[in-house]
Protein backbone atom coordinates (compact mmCIF):
# COMPACT_ATOMS: atom_id res chain seq x y z
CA UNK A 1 26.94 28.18 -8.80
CA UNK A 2 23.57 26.73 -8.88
CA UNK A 3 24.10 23.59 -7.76
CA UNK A 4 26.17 24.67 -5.15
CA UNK A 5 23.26 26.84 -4.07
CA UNK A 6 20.86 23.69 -4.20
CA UNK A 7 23.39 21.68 -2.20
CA UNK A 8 23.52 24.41 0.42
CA UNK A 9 19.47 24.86 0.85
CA UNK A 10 19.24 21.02 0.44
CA UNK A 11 21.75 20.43 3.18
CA UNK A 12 20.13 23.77 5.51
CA UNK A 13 16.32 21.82 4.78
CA UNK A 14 17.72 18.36 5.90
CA UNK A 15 19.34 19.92 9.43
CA UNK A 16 16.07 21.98 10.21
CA UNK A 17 13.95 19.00 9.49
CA UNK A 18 16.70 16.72 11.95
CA UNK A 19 16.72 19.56 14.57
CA UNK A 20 12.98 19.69 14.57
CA UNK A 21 12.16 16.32 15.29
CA UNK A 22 15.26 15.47 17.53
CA UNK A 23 13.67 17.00 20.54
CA UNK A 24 15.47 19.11 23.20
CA UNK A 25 19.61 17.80 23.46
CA UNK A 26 19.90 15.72 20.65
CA UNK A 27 18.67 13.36 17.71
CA UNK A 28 16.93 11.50 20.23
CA UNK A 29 16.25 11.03 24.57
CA UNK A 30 16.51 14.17 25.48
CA UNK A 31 18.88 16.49 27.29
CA UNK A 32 21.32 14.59 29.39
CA UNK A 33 20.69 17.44 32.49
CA UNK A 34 17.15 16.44 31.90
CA UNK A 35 17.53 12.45 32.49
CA UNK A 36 19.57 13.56 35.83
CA UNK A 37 16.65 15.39 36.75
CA UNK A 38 14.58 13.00 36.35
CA UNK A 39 16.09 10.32 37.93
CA UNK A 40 16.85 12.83 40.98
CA UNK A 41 13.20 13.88 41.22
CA UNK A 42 12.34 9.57 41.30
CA UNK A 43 14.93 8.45 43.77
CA UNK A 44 13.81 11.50 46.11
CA UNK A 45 10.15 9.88 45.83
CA UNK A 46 10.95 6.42 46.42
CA UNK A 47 13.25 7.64 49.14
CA UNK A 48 16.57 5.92 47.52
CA UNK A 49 18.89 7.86 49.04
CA UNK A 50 21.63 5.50 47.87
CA UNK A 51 21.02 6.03 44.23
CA UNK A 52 20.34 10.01 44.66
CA UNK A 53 23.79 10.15 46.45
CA UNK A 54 25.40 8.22 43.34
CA UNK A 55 23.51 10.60 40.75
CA UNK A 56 24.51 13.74 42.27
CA UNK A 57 27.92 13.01 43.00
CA UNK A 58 28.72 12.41 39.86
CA UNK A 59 26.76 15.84 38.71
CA UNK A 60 28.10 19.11 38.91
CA UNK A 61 25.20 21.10 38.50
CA UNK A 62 22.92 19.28 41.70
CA UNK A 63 23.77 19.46 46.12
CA UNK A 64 22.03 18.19 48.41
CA UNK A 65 21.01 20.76 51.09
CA UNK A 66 20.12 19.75 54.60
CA UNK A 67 21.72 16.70 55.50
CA UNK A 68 24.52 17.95 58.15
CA UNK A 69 24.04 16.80 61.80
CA UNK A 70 26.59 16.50 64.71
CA UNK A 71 28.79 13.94 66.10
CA UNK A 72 31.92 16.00 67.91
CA UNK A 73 31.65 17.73 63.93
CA UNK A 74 29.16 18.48 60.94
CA UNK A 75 28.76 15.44 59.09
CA UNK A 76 26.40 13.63 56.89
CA UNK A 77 23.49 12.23 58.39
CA UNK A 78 23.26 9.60 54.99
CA UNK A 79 26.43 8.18 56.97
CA UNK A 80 24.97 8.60 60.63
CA UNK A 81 23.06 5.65 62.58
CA UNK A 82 21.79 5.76 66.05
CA UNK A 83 22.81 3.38 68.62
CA UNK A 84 20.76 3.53 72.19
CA UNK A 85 21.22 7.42 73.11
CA UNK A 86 24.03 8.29 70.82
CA UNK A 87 24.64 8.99 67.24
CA UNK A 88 27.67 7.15 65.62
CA UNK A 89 28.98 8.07 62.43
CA UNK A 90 29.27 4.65 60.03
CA UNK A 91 32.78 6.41 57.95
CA UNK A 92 36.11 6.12 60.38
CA UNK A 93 37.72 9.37 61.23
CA UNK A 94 41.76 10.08 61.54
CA UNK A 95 43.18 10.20 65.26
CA UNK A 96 45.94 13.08 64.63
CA UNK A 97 48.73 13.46 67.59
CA UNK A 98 51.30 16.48 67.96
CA UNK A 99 54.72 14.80 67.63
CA UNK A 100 57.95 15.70 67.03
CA UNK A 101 59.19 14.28 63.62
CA UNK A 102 62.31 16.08 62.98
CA UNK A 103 63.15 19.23 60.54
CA UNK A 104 63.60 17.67 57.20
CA UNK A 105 59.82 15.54 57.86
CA UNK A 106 57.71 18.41 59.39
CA UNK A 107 55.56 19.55 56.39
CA UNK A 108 53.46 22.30 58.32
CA UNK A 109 55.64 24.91 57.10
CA UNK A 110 56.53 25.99 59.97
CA UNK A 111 60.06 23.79 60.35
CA UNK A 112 60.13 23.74 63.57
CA UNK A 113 60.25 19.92 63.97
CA UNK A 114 56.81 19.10 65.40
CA UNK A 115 53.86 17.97 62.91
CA UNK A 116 50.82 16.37 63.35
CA UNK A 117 50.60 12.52 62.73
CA UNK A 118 47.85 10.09 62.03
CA UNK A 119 47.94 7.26 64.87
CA UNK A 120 44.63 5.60 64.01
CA UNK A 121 41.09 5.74 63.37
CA UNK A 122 37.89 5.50 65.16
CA UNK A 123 33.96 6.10 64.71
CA UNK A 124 32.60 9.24 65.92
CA UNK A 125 29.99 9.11 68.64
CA UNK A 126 27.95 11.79 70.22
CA UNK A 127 24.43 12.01 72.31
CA UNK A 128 21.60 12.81 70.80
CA UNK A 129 20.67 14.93 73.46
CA UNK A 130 23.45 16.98 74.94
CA UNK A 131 24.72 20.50 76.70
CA UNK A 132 26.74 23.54 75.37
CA UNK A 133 27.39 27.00 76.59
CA UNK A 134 25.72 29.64 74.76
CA UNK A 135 26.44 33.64 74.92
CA UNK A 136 23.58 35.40 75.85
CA UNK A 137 23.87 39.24 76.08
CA UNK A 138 21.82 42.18 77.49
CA UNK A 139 22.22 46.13 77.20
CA UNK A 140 23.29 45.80 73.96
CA UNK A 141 26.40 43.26 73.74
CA UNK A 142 27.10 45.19 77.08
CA UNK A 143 26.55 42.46 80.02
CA UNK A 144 27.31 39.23 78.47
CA UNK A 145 27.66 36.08 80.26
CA UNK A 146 27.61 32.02 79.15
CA UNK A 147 24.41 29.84 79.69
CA UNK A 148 24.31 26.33 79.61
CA UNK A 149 22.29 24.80 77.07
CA UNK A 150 20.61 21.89 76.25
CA UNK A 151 20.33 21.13 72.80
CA UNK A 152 18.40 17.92 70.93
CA UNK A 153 19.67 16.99 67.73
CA UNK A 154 16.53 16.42 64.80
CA UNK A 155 16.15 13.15 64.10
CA UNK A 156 13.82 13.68 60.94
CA UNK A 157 16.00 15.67 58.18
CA UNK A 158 13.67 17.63 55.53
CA UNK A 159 16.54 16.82 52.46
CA UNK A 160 16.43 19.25 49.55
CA UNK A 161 17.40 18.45 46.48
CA UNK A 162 18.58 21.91 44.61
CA UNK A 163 19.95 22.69 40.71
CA UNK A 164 22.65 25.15 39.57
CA UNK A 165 20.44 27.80 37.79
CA UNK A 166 23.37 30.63 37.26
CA UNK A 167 25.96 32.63 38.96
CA UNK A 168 26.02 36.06 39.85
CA UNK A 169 27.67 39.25 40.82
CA UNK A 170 30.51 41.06 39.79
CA UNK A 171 32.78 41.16 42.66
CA UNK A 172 31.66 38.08 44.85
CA UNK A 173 30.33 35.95 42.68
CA UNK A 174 27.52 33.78 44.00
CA UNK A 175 25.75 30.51 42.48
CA UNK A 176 22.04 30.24 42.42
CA UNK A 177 20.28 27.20 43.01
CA UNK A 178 16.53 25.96 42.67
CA UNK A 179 14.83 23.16 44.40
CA UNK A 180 13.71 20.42 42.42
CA UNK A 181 13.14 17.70 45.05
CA UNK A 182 12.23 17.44 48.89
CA UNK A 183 12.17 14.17 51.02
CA UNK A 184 11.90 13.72 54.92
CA UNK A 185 15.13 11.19 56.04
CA UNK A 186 15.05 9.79 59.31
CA UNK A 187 18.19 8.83 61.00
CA UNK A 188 18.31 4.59 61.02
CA UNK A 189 18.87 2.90 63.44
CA UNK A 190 22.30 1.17 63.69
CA UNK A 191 22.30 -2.81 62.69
């Protein structure tokens, strides 16, 4: 009974002493969340966006926030480049064409024989600078009408780097996020 009782306090002393001195995440570096961190908060400094794009997509507690822009739809502006007036987006998109394919092919679930089809690919390219209609309303949502618009796209995206913190609500359950890291990206030019 005794020396089971040493064994046990022996045992207890040597995993305090181990815990102690193993730092936060382990006998020794650190927390694995907290090298991520780290090398997020560096590549947002040295403004490697390729390596903070690599670190975070392979993390599922960071985003990065602020990087959409247009180009006929929201994109990344990491894979945007600007060419004379336009932007044109470096990843090729799917061409999709309404065609009749037949009932036993059509997988829309709607069996009526027609379904959408690849037919190619192709870069997306819009203007930087272009028009749009806008509702604009008066008399409260009474006398409405459409406006043209023009609209300039920002050049000079303020990225934010954020980090799952916790989720709430009961319901509608929400994630919350905290900023770690902030970095100005400019759009490149195209090569």
């Amino acid at each position: 009974m005794r020396k089971t009782m040493k064994i046990i306090l022996l045992s207890i002393l040597t995993l305090s002493s181990i815990s102690s001195n193993a730092g936060i995440g382990g006998i020794s570096g650190g927390s694995k969340n907290g090298k991520i961190r780290d090398t997020i908060i560096e590549a947002t400094q040295n403004s490697d966006w390729k390596k903070l794009r690599a670190v975070i997509g392979k993390s599922f507690k960071h985003q990065i926030k602020g990087d959409s822009i247009f180009v006929g739809q929201r994109v990344s502006a990491f894979d945007v480049c600007i060419q004379g007036d336009s932007l044109k987006h470096l990843k090729k998109t799917p061409i999709y064409e309404n065609r009749y394919v037949g009932k036993s092919l059509d997988k829309d679930h709607e069996k009526d024989g027609w379904t959408f089809v690849e037919v190619g690919k192709r870069n997306l390219v819009y203007p930087i600078t272009y028009t749009r209609y806008q509702r604009e309303c008066n008399n409260h949502g009474k006398r409405c009408r459409r406006v043209l618009v023009e609209e300039t796209q920002d050049l000079m995206k303020k990225i934010q780097v954020e980090e799952y913190v916790r989720t709430i609500g009961d319901q509608s359950e929400r994630d919350i996020y905290e900023p770690i890291a902030e970095q100005v990206f400019e759009v490149p030019h195209c090569k």
